[in-house]
ModelCIF file with pLDDT and N, C-alpha, C, O atoms, coordinates in Angstrom:
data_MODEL
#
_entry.id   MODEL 
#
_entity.id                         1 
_entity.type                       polymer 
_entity.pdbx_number_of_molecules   1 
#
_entity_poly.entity_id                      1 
_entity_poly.type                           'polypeptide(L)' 
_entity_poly.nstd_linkage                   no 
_entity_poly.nstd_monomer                   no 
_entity_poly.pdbx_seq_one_letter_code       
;(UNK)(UNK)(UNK)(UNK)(UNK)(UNK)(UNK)(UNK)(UNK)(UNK)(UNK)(UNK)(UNK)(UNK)(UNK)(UNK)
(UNK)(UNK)(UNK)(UNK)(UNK)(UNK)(UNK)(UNK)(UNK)(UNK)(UNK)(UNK)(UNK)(UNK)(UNK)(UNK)
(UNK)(UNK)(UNK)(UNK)(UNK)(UNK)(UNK)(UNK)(UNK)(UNK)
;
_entity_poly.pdbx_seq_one_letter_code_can   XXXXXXXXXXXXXXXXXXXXXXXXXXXXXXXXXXXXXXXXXX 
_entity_poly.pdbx_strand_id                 A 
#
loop_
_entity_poly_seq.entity_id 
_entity_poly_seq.num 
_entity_poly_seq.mon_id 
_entity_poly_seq.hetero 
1 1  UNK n 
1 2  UNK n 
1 3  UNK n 
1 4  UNK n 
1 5  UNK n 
1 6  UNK n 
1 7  UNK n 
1 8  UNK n 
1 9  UNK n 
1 10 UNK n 
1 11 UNK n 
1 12 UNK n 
1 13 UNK n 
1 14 UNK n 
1 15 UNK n 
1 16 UNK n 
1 17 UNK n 
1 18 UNK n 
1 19 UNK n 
1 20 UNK n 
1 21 UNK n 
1 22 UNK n 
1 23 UNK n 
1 24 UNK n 
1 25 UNK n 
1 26 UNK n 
1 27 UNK n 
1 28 UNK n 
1 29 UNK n 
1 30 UNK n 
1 31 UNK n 
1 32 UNK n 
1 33 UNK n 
1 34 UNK n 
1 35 UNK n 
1 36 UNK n 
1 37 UNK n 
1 38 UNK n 
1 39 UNK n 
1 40 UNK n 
1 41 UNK n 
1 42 UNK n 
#
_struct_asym.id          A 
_struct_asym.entity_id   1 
#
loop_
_ma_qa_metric.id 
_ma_qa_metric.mode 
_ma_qa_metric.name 
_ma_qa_metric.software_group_id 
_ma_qa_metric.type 
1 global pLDDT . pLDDT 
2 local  pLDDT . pLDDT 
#
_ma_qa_metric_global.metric_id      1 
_ma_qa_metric_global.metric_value   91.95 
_ma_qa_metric_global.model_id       1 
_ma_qa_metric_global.ordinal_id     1 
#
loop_
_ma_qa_metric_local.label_asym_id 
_ma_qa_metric_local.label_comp_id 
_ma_qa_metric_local.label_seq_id 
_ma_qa_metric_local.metric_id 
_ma_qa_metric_local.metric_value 
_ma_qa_metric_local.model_id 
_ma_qa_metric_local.ordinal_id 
A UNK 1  2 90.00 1 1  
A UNK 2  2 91.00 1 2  
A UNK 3  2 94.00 1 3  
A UNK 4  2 93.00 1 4  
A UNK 5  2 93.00 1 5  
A UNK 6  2 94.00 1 6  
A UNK 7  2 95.00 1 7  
A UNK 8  2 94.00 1 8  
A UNK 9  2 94.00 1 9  
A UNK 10 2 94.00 1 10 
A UNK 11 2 94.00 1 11 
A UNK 12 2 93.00 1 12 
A UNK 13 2 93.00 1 13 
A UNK 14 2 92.00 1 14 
A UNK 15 2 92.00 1 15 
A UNK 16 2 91.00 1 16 
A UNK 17 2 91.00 1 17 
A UNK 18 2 92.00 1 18 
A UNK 19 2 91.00 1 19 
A UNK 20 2 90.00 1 20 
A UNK 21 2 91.00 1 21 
A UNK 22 2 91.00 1 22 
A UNK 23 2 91.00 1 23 
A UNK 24 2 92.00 1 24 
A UNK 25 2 92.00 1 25 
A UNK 26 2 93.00 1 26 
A UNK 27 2 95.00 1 27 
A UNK 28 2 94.00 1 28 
A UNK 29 2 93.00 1 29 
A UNK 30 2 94.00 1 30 
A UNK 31 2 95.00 1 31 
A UNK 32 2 94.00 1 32 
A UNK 33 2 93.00 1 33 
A UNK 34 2 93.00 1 34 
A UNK 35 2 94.00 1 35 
A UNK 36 2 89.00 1 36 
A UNK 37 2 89.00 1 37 
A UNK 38 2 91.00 1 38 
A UNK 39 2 90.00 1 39 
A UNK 40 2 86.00 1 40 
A UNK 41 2 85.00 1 41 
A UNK 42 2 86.00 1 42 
#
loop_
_atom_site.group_PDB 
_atom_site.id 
_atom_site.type_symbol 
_atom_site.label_atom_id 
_atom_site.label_alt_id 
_atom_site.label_comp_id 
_atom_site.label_asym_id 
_atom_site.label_entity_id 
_atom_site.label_seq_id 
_atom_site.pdbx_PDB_ins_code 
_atom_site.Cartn_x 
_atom_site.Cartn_y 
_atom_site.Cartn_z 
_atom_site.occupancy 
_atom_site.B_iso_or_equiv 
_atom_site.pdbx_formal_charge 
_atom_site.auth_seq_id 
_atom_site.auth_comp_id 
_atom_site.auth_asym_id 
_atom_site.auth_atom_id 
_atom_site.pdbx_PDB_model_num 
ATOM 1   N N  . UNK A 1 1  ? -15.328 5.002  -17.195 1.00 90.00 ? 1  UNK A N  1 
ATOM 2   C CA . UNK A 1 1  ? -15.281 6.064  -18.197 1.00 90.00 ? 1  UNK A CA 1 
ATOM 3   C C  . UNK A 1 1  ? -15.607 7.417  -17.578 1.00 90.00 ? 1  UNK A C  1 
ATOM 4   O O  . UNK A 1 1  ? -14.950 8.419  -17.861 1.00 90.00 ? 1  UNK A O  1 
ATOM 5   N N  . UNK A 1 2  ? -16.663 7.432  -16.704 1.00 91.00 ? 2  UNK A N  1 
ATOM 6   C CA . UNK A 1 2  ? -17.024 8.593  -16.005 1.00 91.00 ? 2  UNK A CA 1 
ATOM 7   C C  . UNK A 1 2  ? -15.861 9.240  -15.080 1.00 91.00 ? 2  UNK A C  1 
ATOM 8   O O  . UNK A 1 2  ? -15.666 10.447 -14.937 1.00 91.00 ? 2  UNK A O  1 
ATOM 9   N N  . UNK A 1 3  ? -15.196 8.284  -14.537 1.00 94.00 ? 3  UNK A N  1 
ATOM 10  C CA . UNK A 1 3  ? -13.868 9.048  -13.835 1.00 94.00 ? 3  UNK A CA 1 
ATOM 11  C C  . UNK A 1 3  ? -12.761 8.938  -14.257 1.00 94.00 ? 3  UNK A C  1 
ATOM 12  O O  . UNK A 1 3  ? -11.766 9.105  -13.551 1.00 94.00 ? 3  UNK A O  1 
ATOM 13  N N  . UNK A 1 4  ? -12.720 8.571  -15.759 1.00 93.00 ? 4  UNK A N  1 
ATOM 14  C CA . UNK A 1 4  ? -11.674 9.640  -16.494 1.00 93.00 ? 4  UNK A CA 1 
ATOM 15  C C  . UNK A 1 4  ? -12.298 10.236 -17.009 1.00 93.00 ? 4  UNK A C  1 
ATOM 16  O O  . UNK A 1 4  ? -11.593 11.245 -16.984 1.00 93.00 ? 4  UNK A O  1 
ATOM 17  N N  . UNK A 1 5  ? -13.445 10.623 -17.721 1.00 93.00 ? 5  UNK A N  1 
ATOM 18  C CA . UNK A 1 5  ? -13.558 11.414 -17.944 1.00 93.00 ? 5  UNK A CA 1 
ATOM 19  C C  . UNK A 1 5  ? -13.497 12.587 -16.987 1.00 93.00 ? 5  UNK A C  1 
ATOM 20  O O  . UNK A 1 5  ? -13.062 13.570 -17.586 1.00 93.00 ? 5  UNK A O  1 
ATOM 21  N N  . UNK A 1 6  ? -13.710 12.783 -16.010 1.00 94.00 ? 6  UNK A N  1 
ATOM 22  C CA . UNK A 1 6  ? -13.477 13.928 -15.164 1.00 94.00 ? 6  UNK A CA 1 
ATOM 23  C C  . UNK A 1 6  ? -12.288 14.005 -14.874 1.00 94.00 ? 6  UNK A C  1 
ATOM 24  O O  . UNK A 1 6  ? -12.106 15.059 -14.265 1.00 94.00 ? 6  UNK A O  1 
ATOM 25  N N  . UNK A 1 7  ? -11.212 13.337 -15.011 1.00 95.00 ? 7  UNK A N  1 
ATOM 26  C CA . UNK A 1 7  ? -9.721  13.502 -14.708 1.00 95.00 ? 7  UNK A CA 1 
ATOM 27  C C  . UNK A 1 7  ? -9.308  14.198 -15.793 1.00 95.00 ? 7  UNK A C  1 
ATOM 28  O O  . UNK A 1 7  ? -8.475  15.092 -15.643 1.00 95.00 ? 7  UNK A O  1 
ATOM 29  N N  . UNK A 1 8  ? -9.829  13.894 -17.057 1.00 94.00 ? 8  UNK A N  1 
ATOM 30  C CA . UNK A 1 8  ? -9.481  14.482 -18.419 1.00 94.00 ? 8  UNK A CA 1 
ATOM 31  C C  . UNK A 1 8  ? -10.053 16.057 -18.531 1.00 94.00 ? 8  UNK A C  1 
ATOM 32  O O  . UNK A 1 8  ? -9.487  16.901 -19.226 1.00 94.00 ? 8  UNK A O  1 
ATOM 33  N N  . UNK A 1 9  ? -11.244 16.321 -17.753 1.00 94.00 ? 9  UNK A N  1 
ATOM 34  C CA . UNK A 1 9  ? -11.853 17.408 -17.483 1.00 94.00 ? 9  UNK A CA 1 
ATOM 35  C C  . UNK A 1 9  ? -11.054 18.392 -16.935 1.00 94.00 ? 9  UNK A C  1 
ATOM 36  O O  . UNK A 1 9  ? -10.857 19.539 -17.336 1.00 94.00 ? 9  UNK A O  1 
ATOM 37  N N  . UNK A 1 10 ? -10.659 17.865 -16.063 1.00 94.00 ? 10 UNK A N  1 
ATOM 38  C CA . UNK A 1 10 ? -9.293  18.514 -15.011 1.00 94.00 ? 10 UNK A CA 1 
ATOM 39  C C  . UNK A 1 10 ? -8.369  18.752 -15.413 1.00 94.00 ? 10 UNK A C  1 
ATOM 40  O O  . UNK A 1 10 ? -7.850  19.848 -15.201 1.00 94.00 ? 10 UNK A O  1 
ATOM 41  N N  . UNK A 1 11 ? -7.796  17.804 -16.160 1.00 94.00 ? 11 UNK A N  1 
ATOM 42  C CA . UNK A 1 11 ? -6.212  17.766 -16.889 1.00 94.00 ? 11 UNK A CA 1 
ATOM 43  C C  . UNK A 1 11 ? -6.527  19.652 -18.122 1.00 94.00 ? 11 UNK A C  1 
ATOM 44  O O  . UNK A 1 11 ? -6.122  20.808 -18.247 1.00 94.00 ? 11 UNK A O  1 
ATOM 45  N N  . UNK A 1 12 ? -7.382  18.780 -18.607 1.00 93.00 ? 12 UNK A N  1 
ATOM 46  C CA . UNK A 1 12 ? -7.599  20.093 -19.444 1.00 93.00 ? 12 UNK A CA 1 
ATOM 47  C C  . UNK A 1 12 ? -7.768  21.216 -18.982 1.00 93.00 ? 12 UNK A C  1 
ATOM 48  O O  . UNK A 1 12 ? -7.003  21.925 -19.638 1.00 93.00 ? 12 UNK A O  1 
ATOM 49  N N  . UNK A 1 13 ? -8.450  22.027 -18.041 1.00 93.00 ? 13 UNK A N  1 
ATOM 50  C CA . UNK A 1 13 ? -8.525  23.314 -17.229 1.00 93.00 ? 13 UNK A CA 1 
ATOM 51  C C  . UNK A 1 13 ? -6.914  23.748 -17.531 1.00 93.00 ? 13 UNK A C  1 
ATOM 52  O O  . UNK A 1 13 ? -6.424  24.718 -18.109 1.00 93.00 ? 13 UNK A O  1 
ATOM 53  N N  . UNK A 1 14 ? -6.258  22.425 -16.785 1.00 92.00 ? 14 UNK A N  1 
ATOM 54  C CA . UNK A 1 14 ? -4.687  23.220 -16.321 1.00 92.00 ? 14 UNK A CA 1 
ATOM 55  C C  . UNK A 1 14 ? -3.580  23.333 -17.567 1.00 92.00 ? 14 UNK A C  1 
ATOM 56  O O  . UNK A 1 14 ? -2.588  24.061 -17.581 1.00 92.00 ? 14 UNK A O  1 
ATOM 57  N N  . UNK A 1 15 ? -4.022  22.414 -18.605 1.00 92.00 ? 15 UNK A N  1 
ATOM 58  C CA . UNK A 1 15 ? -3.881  22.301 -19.946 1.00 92.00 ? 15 UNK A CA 1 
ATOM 59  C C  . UNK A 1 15 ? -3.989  23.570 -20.591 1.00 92.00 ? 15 UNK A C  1 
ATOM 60  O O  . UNK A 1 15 ? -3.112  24.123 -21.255 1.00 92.00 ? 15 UNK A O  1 
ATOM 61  N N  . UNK A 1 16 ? -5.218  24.014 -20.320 1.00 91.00 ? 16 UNK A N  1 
ATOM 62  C CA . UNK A 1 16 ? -5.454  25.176 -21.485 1.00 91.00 ? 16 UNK A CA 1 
ATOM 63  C C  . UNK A 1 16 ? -3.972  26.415 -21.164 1.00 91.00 ? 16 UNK A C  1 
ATOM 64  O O  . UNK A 1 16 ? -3.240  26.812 -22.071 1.00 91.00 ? 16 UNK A O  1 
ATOM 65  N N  . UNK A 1 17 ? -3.856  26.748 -19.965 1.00 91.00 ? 17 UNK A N  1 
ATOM 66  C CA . UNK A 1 17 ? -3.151  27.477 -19.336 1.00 91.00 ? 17 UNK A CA 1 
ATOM 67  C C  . UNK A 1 17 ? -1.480  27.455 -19.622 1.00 91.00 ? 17 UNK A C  1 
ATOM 68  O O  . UNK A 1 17 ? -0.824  28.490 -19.735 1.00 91.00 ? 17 UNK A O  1 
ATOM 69  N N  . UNK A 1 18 ? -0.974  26.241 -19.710 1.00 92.00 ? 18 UNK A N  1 
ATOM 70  C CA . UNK A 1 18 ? 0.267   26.099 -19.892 1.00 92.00 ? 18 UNK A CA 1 
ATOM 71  C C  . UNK A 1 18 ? 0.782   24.991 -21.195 1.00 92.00 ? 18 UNK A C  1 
ATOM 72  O O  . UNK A 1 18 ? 1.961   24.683 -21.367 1.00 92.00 ? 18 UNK A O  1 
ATOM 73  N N  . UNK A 1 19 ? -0.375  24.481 -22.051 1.00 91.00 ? 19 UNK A N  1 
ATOM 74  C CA . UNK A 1 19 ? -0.128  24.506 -23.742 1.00 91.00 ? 19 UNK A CA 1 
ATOM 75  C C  . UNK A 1 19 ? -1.122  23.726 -23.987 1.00 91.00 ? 19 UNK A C  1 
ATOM 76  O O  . UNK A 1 19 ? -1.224  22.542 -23.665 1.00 91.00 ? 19 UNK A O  1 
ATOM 77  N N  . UNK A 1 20 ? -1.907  24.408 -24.588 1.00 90.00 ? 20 UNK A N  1 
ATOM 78  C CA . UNK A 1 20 ? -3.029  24.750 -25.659 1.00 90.00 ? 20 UNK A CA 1 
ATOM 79  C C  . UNK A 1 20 ? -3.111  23.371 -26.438 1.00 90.00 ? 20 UNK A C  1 
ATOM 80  O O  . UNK A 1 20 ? -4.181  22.763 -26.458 1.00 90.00 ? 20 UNK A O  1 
ATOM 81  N N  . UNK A 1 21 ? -2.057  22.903 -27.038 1.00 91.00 ? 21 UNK A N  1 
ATOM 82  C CA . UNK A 1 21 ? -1.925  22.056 -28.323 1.00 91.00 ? 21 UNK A CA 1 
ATOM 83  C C  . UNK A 1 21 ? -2.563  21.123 -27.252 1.00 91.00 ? 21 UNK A C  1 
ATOM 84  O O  . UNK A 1 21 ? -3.750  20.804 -27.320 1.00 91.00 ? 21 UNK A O  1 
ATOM 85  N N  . UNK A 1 22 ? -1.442  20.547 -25.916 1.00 91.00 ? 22 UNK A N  1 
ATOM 86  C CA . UNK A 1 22 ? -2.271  19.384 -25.436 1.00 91.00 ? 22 UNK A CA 1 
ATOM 87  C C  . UNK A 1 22 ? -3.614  19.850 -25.181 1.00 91.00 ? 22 UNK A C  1 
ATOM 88  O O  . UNK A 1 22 ? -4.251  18.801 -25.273 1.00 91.00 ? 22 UNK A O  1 
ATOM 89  N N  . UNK A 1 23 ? -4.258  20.557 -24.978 1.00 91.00 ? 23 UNK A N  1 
ATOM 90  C CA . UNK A 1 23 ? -5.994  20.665 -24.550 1.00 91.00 ? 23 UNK A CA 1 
ATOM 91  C C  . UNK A 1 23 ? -6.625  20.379 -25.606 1.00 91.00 ? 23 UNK A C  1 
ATOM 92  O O  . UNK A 1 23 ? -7.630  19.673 -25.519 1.00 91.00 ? 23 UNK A O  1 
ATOM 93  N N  . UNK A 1 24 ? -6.191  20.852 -26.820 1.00 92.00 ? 24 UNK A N  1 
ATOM 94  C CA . UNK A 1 24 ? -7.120  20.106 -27.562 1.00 92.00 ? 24 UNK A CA 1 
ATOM 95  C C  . UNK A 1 24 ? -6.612  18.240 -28.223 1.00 92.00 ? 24 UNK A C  1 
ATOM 96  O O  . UNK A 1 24 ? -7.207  17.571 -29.068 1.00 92.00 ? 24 UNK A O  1 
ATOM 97  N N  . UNK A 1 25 ? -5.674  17.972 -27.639 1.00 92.00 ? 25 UNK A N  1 
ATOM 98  C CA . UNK A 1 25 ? -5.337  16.555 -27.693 1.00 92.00 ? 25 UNK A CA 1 
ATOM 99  C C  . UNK A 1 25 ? -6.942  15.783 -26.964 1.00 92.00 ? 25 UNK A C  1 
ATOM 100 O O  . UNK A 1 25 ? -7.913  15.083 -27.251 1.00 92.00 ? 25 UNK A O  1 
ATOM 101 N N  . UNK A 1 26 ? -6.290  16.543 -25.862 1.00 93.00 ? 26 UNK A N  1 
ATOM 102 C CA . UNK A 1 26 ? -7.516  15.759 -24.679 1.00 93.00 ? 26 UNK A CA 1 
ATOM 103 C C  . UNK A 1 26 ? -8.792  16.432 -24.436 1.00 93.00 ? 26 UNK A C  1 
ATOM 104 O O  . UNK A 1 26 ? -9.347  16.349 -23.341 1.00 93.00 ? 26 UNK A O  1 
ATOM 105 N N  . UNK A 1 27 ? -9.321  17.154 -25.503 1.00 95.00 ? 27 UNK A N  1 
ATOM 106 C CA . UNK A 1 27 ? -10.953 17.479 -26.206 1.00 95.00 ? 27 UNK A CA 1 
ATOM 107 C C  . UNK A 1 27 ? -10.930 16.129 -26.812 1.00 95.00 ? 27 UNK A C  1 
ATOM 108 O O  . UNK A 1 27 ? -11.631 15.159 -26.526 1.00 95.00 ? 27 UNK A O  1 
ATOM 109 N N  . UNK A 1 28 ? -9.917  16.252 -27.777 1.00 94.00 ? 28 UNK A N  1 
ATOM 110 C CA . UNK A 1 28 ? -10.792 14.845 -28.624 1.00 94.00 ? 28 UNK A CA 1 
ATOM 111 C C  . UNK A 1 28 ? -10.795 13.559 -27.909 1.00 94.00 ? 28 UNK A C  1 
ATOM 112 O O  . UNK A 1 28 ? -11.565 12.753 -28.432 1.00 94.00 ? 28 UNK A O  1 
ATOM 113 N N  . UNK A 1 29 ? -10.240 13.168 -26.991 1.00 93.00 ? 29 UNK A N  1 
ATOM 114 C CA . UNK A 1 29 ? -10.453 12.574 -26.299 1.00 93.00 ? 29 UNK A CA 1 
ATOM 115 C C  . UNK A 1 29 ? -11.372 12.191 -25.480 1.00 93.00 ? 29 UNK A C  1 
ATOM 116 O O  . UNK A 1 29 ? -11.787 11.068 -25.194 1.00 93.00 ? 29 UNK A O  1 
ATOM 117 N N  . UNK A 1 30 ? -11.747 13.580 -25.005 1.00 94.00 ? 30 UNK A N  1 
ATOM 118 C CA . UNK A 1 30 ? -12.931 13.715 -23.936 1.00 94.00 ? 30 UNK A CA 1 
ATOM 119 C C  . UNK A 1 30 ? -13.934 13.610 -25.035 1.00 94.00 ? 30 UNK A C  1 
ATOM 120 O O  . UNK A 1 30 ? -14.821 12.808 -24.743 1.00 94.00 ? 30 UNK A O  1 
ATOM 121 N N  . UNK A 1 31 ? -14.087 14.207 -26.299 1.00 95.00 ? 31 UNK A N  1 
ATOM 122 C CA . UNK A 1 31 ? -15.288 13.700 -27.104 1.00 95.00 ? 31 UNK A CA 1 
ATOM 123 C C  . UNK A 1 31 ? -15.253 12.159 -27.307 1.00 95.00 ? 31 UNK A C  1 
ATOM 124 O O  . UNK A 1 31 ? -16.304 11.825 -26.759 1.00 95.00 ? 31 UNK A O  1 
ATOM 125 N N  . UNK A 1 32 ? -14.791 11.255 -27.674 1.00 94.00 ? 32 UNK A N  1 
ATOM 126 C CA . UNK A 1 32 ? -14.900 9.918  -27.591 1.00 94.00 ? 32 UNK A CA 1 
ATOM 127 C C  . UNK A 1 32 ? -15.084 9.241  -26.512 1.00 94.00 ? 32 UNK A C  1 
ATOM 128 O O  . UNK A 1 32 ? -15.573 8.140  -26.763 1.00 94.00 ? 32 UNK A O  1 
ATOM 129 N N  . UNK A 1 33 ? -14.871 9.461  -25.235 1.00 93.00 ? 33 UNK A N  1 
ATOM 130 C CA . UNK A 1 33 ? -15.212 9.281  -24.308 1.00 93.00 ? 33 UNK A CA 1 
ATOM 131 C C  . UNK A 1 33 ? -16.641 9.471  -24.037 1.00 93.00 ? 33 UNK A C  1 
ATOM 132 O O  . UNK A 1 33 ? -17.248 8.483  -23.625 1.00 93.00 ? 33 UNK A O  1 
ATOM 133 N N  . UNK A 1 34 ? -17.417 10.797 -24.230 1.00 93.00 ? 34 UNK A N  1 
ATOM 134 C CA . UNK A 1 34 ? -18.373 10.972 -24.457 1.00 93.00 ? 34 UNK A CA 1 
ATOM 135 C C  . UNK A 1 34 ? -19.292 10.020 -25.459 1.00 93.00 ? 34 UNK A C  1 
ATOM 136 O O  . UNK A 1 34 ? -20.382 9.523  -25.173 1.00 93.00 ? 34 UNK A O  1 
ATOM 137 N N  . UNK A 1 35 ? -18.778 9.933  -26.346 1.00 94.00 ? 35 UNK A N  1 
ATOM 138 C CA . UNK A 1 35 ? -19.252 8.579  -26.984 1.00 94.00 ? 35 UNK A CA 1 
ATOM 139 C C  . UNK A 1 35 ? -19.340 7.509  -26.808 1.00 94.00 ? 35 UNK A C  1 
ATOM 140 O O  . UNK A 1 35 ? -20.239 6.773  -27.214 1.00 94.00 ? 35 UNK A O  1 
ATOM 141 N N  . UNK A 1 36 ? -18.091 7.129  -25.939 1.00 89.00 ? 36 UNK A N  1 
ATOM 142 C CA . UNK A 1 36 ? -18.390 5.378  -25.541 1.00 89.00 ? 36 UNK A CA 1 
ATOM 143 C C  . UNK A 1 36 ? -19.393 5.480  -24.217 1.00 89.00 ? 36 UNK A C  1 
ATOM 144 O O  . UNK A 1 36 ? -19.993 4.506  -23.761 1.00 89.00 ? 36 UNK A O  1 
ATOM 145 N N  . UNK A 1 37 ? -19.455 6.554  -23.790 1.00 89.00 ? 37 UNK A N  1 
ATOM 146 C CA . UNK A 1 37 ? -20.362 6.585  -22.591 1.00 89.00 ? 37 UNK A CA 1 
ATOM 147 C C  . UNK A 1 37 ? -22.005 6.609  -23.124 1.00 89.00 ? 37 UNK A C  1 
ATOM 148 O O  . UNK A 1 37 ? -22.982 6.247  -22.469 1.00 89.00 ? 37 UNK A O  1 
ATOM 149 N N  . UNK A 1 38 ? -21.977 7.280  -24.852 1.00 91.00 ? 38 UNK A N  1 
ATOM 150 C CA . UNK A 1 38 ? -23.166 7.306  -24.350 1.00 91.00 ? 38 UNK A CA 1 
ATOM 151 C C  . UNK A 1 38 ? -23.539 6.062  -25.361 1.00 91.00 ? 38 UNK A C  1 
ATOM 152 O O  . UNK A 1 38 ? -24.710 5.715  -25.512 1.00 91.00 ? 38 UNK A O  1 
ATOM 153 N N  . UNK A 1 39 ? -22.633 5.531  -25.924 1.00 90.00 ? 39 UNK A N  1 
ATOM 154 C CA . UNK A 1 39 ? -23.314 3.819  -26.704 1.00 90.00 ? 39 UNK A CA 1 
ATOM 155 C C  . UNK A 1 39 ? -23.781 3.126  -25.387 1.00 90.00 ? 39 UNK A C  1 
ATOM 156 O O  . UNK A 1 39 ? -24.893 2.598  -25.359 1.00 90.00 ? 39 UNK A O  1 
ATOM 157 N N  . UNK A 1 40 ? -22.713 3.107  -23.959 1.00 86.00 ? 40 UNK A N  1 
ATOM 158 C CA . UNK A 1 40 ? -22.799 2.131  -23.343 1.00 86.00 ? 40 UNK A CA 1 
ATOM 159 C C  . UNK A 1 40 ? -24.352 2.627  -22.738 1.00 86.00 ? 40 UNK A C  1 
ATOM 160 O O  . UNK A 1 40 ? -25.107 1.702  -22.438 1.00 86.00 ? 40 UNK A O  1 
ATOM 161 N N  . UNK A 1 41 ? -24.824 3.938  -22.560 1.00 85.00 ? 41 UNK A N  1 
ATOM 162 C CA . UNK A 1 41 ? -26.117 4.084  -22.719 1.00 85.00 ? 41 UNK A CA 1 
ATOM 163 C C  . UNK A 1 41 ? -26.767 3.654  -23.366 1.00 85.00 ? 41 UNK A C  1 
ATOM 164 O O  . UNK A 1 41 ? -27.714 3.367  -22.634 1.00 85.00 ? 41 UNK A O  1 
ATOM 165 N N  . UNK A 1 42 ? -27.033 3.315  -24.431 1.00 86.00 ? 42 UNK A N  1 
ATOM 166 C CA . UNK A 1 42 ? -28.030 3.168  -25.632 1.00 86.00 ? 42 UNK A CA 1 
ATOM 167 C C  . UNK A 1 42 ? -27.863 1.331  -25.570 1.00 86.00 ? 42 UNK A C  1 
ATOM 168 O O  . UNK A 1 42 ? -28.485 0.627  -26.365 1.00 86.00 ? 42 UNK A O  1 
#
C-alpha cells in the first residue's frame, strides 16, 4: 500500500498539470489508501 501510495503521489503531481479531473480521481484514491493503511495500523 505504501508504494502505491507513493506512485499515486507521483501520478498526481503530473496529473494536476495536464487534467485536473484525473487528480482528483486519484485524491480519492490516495484517501482510501490512507485508510486501509491506517486500519492495517490499528
Amino acid at each position: 500500500f505504501h508504494r502505491e501510495l507513493t506512485f499515486l503521489k507521483r501520478l498526481r503531481v503530473r496529473a494536476r498539470q495536464d487534467c485536473p479531473l484525473f487528480a482528483v480521481t486519484l485524491d480519492e484514491d490516495i484517501h482510501q489508501l490512507e485508510k486501509a493503511i491506517e486500519e492495517i495500523n490499528v
